[in-house]
C-alpha atoms as a PDB file:
ATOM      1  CA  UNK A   1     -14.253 -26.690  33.010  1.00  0.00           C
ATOM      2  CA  UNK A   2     -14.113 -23.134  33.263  1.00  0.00           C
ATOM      3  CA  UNK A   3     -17.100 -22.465  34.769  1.00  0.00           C
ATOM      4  CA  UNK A   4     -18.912 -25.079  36.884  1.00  0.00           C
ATOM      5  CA  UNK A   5     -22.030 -22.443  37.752  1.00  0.00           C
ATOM      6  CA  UNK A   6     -23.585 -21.215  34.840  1.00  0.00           C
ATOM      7  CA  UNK A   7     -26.946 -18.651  34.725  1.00  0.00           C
ATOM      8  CA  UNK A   8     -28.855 -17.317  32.110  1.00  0.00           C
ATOM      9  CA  UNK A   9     -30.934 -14.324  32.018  1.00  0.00           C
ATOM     10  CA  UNK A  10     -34.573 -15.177  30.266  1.00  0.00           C
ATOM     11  CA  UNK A  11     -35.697 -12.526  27.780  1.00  0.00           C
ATOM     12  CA  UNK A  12     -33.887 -12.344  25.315  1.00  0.00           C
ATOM     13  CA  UNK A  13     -31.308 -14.519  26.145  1.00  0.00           C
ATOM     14  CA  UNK A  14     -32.806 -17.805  26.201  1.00  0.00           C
ATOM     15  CA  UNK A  15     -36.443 -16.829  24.908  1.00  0.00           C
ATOM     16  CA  UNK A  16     -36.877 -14.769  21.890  1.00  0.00           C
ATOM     17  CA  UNK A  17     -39.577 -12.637  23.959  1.00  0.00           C
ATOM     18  CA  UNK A  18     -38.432  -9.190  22.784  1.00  0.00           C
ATOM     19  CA  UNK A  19     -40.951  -8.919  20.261  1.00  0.00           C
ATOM     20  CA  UNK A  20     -43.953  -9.550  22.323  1.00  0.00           C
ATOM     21  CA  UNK A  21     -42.547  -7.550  25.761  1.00  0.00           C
ATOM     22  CA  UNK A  22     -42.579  -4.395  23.569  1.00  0.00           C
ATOM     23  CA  UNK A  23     -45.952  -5.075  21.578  1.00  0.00           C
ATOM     24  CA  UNK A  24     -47.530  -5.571  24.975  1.00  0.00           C
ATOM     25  CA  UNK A  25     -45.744  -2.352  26.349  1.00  0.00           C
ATOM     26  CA  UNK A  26     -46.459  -0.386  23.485  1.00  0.00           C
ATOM     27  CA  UNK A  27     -50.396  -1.788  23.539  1.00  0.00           C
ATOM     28  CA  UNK A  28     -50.876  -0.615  27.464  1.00  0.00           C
ATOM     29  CA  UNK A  29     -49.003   2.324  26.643  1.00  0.00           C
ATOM     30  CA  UNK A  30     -51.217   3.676  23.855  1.00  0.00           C
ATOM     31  CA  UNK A  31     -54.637   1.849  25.665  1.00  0.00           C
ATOM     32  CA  UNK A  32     -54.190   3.477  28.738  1.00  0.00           C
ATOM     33  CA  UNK A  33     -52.755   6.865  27.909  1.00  0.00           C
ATOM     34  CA  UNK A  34     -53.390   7.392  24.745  1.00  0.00           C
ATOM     35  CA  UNK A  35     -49.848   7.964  23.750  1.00  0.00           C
ATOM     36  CA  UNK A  36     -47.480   6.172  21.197  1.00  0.00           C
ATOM     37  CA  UNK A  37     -43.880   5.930  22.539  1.00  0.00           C
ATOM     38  CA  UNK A  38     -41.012   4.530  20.122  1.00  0.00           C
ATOM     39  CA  UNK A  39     -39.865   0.676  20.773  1.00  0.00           C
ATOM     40  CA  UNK A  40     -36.759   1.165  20.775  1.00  0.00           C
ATOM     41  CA  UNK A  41     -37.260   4.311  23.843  1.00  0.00           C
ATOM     42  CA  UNK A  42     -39.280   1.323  25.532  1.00  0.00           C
ATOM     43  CA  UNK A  43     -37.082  -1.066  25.385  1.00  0.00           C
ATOM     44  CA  UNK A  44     -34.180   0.963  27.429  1.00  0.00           C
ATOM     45  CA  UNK A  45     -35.471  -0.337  30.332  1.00  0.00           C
ATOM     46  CA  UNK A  46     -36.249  -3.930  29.611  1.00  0.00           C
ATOM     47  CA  UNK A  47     -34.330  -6.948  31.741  1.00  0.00           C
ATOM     48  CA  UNK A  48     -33.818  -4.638  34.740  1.00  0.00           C
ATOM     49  CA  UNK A  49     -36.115  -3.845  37.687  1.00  0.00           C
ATOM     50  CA  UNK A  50     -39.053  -5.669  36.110  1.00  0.00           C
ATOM     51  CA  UNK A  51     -42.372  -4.164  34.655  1.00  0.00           C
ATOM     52  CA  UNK A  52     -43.760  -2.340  37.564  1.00  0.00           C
ATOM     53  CA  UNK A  53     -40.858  -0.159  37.568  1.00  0.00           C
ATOM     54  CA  UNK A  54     -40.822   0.056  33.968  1.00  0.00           C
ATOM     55  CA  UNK A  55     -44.363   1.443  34.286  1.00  0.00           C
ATOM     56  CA  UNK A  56     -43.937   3.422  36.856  1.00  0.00           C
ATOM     57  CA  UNK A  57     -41.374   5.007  35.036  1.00  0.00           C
ATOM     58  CA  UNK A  58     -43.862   5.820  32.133  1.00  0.00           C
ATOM     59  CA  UNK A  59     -46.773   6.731  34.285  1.00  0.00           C
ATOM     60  CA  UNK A  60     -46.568   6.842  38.228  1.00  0.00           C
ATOM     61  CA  UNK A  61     -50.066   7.594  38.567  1.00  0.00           C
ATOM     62  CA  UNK A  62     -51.215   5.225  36.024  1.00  0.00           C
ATOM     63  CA  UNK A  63     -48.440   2.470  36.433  1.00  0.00           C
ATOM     64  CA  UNK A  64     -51.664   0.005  37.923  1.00  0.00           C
ATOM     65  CA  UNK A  65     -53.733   0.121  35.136  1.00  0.00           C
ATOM     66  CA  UNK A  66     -50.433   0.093  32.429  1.00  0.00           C
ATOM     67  CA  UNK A  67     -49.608  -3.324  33.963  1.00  0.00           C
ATOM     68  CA  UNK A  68     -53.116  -4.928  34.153  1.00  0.00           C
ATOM     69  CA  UNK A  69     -53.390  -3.919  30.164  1.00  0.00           C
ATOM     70  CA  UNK A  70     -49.926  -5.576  30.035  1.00  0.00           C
ATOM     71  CA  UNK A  71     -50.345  -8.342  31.146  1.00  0.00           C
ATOM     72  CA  UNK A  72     -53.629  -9.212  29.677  1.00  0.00           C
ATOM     73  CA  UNK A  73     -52.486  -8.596  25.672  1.00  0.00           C
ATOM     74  CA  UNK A  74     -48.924 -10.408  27.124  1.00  0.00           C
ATOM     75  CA  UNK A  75     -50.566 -13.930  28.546  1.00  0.00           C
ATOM     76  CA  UNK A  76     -51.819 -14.377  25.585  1.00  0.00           C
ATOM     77  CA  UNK A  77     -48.790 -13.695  22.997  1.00  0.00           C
ATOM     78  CA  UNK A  78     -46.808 -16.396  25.326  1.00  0.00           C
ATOM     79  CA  UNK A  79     -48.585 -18.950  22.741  1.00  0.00           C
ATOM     80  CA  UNK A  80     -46.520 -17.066  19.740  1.00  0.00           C
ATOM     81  CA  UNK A  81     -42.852 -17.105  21.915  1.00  0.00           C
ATOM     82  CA  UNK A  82     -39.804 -18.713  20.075  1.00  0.00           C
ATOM     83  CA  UNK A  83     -36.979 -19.528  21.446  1.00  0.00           C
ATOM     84  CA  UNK A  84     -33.317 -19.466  20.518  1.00  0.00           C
ATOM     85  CA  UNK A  85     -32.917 -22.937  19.684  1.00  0.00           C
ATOM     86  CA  UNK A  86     -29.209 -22.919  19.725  1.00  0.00           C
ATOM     87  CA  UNK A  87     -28.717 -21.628  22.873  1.00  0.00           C
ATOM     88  CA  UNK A  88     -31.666 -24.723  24.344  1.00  0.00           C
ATOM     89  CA  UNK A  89     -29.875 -27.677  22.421  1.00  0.00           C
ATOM     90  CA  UNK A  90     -26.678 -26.373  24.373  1.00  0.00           C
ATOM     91  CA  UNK A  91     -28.290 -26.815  27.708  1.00  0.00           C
ATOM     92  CA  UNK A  92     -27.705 -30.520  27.873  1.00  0.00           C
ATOM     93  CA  UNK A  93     -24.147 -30.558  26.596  1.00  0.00           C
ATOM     94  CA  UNK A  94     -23.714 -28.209  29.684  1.00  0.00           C
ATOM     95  CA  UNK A  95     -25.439 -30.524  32.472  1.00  0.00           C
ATOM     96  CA  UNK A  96     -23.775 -33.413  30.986  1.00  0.00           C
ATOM     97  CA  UNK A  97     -20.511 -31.811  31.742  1.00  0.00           C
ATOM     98  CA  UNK A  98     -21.693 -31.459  35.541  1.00  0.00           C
ATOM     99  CA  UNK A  99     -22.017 -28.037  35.229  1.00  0.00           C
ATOM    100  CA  UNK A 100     -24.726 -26.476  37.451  1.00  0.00           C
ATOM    101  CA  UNK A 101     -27.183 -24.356  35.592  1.00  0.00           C
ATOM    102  CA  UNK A 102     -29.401 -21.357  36.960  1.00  0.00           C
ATOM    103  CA  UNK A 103     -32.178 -18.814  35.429  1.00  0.00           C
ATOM    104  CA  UNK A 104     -31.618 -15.322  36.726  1.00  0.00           C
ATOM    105  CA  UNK A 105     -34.564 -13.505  35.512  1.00  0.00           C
ATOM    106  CA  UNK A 106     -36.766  -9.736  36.388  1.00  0.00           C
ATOM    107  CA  UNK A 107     -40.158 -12.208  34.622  1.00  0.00           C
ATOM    108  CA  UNK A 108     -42.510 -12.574  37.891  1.00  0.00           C
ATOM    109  CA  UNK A 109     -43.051 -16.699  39.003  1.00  0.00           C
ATOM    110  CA  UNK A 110     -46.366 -16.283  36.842  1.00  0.00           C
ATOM    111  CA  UNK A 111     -44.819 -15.627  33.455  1.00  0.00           C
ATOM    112  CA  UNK A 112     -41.629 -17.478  34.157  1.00  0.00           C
ATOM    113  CA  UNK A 113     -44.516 -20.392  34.840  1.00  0.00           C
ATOM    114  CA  UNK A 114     -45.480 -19.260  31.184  1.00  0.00           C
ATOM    115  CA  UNK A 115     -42.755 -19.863  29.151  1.00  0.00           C
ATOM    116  CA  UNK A 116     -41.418 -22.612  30.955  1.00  0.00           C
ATOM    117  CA  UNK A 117     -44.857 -24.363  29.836  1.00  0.00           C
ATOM    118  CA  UNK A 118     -44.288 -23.231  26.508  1.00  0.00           C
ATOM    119  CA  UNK A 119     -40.606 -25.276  26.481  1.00  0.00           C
ATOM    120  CA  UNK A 120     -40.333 -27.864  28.711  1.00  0.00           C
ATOM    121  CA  UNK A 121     -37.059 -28.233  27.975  1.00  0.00           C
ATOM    122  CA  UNK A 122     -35.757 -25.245  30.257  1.00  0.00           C
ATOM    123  CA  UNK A 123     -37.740 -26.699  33.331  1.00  0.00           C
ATOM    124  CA  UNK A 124     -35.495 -30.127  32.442  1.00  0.00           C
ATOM    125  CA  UNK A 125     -32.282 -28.433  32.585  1.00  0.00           C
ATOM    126  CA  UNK A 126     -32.119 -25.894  35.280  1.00  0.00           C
ATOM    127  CA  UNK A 127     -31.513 -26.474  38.739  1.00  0.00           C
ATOM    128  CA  UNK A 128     -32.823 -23.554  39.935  1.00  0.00           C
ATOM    129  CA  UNK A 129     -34.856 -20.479  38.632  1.00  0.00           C
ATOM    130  CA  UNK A 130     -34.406 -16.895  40.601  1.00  0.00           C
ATOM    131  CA  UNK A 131     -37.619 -14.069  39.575  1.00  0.00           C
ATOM    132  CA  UNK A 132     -38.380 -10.872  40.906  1.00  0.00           C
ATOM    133  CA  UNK A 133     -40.564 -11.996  43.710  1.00  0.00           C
ATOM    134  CA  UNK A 134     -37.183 -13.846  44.924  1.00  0.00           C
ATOM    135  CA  UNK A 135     -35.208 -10.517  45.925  1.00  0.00           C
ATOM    136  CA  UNK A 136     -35.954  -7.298  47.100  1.00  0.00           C
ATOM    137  CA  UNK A 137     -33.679  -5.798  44.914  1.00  0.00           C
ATOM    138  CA  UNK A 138     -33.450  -6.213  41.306  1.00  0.00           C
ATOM    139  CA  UNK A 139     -30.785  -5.699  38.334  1.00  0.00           C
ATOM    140  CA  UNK A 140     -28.437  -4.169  37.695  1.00  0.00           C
ATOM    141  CA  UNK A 141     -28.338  -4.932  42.026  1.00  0.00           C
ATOM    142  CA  UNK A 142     -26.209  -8.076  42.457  1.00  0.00           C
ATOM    143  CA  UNK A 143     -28.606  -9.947  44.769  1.00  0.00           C
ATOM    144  CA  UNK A 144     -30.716 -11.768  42.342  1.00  0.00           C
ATOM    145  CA  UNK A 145     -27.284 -13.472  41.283  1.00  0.00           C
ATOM    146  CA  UNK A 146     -25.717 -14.029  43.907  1.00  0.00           C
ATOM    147  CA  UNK A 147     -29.213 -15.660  45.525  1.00  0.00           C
ATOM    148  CA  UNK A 148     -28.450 -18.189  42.241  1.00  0.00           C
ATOM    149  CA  UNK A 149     -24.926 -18.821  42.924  1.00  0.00           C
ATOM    150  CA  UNK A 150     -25.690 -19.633  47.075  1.00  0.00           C
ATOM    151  CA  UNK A 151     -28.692 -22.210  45.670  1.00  0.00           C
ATOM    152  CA  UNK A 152     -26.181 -23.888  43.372  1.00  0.00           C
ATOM    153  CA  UNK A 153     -23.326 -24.023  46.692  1.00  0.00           C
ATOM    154  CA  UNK A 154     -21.103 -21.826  44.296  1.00  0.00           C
ATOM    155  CA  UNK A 155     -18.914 -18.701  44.482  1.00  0.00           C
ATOM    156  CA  UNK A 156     -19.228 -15.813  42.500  1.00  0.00           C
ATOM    157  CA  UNK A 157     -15.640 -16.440  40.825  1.00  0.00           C
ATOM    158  CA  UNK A 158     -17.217 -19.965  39.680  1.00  0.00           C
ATOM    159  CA  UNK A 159     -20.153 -18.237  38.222  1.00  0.00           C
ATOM    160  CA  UNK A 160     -21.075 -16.923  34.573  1.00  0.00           C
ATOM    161  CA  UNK A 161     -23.948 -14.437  34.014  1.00  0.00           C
ATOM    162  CA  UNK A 162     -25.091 -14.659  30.385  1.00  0.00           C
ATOM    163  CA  UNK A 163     -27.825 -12.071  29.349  1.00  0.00           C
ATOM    164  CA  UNK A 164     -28.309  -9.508  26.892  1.00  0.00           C
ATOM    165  CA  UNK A 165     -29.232  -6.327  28.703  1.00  0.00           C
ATOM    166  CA  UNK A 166     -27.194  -3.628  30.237  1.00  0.00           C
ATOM    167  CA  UNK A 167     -28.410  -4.626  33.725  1.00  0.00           C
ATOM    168  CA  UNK A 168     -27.225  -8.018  33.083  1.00  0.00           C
ATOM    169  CA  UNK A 169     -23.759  -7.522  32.723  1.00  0.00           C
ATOM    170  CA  UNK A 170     -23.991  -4.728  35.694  1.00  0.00           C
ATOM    171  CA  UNK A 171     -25.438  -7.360  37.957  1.00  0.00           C
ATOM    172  CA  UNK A 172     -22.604  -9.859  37.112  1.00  0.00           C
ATOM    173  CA  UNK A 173     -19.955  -7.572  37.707  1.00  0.00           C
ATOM    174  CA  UNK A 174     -21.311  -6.104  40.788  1.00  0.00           C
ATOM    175  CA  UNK A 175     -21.997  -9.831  42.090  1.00  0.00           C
ATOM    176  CA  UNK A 176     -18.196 -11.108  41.413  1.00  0.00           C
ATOM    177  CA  UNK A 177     -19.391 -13.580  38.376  1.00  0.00           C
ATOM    178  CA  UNK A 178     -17.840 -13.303  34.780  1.00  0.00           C
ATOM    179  CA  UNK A 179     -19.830 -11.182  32.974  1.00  0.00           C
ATOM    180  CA  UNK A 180     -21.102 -12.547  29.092  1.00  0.00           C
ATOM    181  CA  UNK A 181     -23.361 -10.105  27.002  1.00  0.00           C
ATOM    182  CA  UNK A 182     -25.188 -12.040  24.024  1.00  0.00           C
ATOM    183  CA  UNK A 183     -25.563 -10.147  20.423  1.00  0.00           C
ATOM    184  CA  UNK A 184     -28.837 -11.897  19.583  1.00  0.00           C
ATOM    185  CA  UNK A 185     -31.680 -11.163  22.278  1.00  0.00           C
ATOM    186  CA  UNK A 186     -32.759  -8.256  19.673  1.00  0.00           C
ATOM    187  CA  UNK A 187     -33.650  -5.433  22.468  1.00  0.00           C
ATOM    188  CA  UNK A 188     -30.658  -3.504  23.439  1.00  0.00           C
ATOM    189  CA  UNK A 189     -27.995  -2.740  20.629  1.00  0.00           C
ATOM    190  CA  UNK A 190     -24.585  -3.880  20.451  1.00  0.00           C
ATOM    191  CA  UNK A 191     -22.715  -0.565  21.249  1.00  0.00           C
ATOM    192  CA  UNK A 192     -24.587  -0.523  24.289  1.00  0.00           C
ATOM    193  CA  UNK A 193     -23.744  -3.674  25.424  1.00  0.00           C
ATOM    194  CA  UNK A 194     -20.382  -3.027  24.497  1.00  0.00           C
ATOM    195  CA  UNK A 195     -20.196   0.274  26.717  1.00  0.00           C
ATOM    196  CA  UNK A 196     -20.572  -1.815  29.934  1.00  0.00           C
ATOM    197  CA  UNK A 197     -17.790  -4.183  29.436  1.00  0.00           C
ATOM    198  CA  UNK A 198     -18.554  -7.456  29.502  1.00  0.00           C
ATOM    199  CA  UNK A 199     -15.865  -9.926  30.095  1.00  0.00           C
ATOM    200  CA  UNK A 200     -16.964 -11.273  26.815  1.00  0.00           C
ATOM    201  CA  UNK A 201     -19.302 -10.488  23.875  1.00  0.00           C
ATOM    202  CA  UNK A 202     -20.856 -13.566  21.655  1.00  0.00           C
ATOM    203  CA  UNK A 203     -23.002 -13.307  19.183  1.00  0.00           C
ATOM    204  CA  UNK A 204     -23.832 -17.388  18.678  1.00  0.00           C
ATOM    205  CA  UNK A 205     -24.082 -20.366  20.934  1.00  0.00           C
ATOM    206  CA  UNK A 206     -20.476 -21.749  19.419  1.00  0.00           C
ATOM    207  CA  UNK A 207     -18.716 -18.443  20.465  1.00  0.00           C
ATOM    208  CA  UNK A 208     -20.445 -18.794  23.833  1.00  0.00           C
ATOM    209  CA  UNK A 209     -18.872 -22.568  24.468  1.00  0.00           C
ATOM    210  CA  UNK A 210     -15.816 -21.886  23.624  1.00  0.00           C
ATOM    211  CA  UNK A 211     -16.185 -19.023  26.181  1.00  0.00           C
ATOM    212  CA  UNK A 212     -17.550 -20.953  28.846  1.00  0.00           C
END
């Protein structure tokens, strides 16, 4: 095989969680300040240094009170979540080859908790789950991967970072690992996906196979 370490980012990648992130952004935003602020200006910042940095950026003062209205219209969406089925019916194919699999995610251990209730599946497969509270720095910093790849008794050049954010494919790069941007997590655009350059591009769970 190719790759014998492989880790996913969460939103977006695995989880179709776009959708409710920036309803739940978009809700604090206009409940707390008053203010409407485009999705797809929100969504610059999503898979990177997690949501009290992505409040903080909105708000300093406020950032507090944007992520307690946050999370309390977000808990409750987690009920709605969908995932990308493709990408989950690949997961065993990919253990029973021996492979090693890892979540690299920004979600907190609470909402990871979340949707890992809502598909028990992804608790099944994964060997080991890395969230924000698990690093002191964050994507696009390579720490949160490489803290995957040590778990799994890997190397970077073993390793393959799927996600579908900018900070994703920064993080892989910067830790060493192969670098794999997805075309379907719905939140950041192709072209700029495209402008960080991956070490591949996919756009369905068959393109990423024969990848891996």
């Amino acid at each position: 095989m190719r790759f014998p370490v492989v880790l996913f980012d969460l939103d977006g990648t695995l989880i179709d969680s776009g959708p409710i992130i920036l309803a739940s952004m978009q809700h604090s935003v206009r409940t707390v300040l008053g203010r409407e602020i485009p999705p797809d200006e929100l969504g610059l910042t999503i898979g990177g240094q997690g949501i009290v940095a992505q409040m903080q950026a909105i708000d300093a003062e406020r950032a507090d009170d944007l992520v307690e209205a946050y999370k309390e219209h977000n808990d409750g969406l987690h009920e709605t979540l969908e995932a990308f089925d493709e990408l989950l019916e690949l997961l065993p194919r990919l253990k029973a080859e021996g492979r090693k699999l890892g979540i690299v995610t920004a979600k907190r251990h609470r909402t990871v908790a979340l949707a890992l209730e809502r598909f028990p599946a992804l608790s099944d497969e994964f060997d080991v789950v890395v969230t924000h509270e698990d690093t002191d720095r964050h994507k696009p910093d390579p720490d949160p991967v490489l803290l995957a790849i040590e778990r799994l008794d890997g190397t970077p050049a073993e390793a393959v970072y799927v996600g579908d954010s900018p900070f994703d494919i920064r993080a892989a790069k910067a830790a060493g690992a192969y670098a794999v941007a997805v075309g379907w997590g719905g939140i950041h655009p192709d072209e700029r996906l495209l402008a960080e350059e991956p070490d591949a591009f996919v756009r369905s769970a068959a393109e990423l196979i024969r990848v891996l």
